[in-house]
C-alpha atoms as a PDB file:
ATOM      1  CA  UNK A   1       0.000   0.000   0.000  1.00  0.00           C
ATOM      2  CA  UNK A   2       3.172   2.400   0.897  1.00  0.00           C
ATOM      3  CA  UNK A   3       4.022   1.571  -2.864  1.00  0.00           C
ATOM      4  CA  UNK A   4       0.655   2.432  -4.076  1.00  0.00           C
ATOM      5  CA  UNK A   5       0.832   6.167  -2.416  1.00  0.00           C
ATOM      6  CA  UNK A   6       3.801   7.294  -3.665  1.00  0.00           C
ATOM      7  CA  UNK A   7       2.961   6.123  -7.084  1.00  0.00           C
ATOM      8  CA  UNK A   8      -0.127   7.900  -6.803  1.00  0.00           C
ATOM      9  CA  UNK A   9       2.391  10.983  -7.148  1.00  0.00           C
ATOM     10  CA  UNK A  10       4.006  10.733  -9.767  1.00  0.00           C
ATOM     11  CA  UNK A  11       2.507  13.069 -13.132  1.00  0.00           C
ATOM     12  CA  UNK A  12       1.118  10.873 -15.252  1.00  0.00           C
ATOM     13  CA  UNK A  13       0.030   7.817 -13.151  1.00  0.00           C
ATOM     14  CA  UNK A  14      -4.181   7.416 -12.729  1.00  0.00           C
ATOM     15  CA  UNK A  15      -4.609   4.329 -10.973  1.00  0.00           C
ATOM     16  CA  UNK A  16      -1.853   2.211  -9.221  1.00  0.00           C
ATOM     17  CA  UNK A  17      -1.746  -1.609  -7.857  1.00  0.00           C
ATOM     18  CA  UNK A  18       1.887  -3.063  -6.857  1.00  0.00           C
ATOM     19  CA  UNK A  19       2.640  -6.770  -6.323  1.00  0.00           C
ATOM     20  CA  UNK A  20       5.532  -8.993  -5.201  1.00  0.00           C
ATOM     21  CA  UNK A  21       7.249 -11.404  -7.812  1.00  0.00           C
ATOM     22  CA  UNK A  22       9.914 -13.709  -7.253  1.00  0.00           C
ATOM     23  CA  UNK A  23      13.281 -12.138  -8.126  1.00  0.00           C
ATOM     24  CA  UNK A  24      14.487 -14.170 -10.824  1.00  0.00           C
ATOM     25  CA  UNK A  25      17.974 -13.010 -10.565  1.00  0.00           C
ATOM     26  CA  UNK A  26      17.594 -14.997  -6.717  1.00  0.00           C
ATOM     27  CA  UNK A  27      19.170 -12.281  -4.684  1.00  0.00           C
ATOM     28  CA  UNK A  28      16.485 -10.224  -3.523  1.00  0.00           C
ATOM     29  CA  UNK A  29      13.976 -13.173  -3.230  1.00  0.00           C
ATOM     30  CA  UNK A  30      10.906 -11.086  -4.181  1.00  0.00           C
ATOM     31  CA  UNK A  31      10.988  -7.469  -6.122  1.00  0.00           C
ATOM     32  CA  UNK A  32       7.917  -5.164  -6.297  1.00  0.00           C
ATOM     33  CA  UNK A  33       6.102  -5.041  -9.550  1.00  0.00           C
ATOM     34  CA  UNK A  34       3.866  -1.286 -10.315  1.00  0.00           C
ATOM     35  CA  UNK A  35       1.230  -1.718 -12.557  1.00  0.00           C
ATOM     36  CA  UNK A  36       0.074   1.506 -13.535  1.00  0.00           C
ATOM     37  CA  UNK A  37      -2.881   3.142 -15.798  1.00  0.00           C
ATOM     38  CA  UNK A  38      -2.141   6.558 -17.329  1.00  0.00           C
ATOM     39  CA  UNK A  39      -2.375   8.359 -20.483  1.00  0.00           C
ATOM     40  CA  UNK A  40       1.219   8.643 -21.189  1.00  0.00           C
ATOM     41  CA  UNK A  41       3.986   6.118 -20.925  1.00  0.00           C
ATOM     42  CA  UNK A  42       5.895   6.669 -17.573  1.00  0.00           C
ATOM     43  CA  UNK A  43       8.993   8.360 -17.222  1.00  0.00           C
ATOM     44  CA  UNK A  44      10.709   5.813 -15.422  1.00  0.00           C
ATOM     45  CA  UNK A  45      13.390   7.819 -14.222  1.00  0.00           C
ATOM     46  CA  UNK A  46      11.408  10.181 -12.619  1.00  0.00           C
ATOM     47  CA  UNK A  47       9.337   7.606 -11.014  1.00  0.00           C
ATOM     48  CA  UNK A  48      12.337   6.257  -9.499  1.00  0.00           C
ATOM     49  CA  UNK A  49      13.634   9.547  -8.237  1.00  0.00           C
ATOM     50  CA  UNK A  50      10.367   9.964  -6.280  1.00  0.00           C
ATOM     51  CA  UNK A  51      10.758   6.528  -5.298  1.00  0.00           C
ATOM     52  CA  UNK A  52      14.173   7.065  -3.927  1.00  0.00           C
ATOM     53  CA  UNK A  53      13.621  10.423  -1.905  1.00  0.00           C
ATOM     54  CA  UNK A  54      10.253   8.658  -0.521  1.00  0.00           C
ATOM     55  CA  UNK A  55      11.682   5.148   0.673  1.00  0.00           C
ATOM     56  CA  UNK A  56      15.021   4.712  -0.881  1.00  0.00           C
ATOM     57  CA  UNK A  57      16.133   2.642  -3.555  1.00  0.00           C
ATOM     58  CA  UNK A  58      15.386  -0.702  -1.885  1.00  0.00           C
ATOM     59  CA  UNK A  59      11.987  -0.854  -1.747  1.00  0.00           C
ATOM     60  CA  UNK A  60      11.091   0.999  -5.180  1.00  0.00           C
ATOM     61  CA  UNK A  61       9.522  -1.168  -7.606  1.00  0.00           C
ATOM     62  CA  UNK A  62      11.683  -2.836 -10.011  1.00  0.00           C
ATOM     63  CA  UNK A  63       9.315  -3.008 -12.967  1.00  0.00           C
ATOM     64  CA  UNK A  64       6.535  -0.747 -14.030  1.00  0.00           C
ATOM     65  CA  UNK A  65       3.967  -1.904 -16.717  1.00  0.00           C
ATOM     66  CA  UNK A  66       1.038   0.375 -18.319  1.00  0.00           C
ATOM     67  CA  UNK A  67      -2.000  -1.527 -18.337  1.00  0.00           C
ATOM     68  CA  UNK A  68      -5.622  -0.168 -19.957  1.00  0.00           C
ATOM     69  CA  UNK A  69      -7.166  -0.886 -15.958  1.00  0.00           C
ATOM     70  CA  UNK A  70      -6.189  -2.029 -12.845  1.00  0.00           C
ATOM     71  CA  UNK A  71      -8.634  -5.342 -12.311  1.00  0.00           C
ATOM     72  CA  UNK A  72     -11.256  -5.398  -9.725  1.00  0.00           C
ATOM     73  CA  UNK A  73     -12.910  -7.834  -7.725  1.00  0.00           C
ATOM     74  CA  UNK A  74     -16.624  -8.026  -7.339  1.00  0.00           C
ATOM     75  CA  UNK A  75     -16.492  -5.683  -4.358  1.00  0.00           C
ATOM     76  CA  UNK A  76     -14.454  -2.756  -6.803  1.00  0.00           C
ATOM     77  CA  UNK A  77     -11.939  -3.458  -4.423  1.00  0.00           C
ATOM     78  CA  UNK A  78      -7.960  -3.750  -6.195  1.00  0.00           C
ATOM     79  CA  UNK A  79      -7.630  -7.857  -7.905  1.00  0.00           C
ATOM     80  CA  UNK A  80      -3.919  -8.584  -6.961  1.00  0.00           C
ATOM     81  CA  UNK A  81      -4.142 -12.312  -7.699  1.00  0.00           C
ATOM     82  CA  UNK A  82      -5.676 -11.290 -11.314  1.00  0.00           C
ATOM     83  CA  UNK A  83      -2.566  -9.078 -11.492  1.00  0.00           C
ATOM     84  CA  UNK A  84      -0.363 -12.025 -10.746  1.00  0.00           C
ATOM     85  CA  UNK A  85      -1.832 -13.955 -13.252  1.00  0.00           C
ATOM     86  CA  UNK A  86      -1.323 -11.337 -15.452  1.00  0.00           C
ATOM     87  CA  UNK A  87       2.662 -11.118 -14.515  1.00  0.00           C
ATOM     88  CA  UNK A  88       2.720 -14.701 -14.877  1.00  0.00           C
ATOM     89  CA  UNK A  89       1.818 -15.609 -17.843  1.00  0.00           C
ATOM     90  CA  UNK A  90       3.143 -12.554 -19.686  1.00  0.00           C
ATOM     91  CA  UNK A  91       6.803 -14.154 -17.580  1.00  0.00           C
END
């Protein structure tokens, strides 16, 4: 959720979810993932500069994909397991 706030500051970003994923390079065990709905493609750089002045550069995501909408379960409430599936098979 920490994640999720500071994304929701960056220009550009609409709608925010982030997961964990396994790290594949093995030495962080599991990285944070931002999915992210927005009209433009993120600046990455920037993002990662708010990131880094917010929480450092450990916890900042490592990988931030655009998506059309964040999925929702029945209750409009964020669908992080669809979101993993999503990671997943795209992986």
């Amino acid at each position: 959720r920490e994640l999720e706030d500071i994304a929701s500051l960056i220009p550009g970003i609409e709608d925010c979810a982030c997961i964990g994923v396994e790290d594949k390079s093995g030495l962080l065990g599991h990285i944070p993932v931002l999915y992210y709905t927005g009209s433009v493609e993120l600046d990455e750089e920037a993002a990662k500069g708010v990131f880094v002045k917010k929480i450092g550069n450990m916890l900042m995501p490592r990988e931030y994909i655009r998506i059309e909408e964040i999925p929702r379960n029945y209750m409009k409430k964020k669908d992080y397991k669809a979101l993993k599936k999503i990671y997943d098979g795209n992986n």
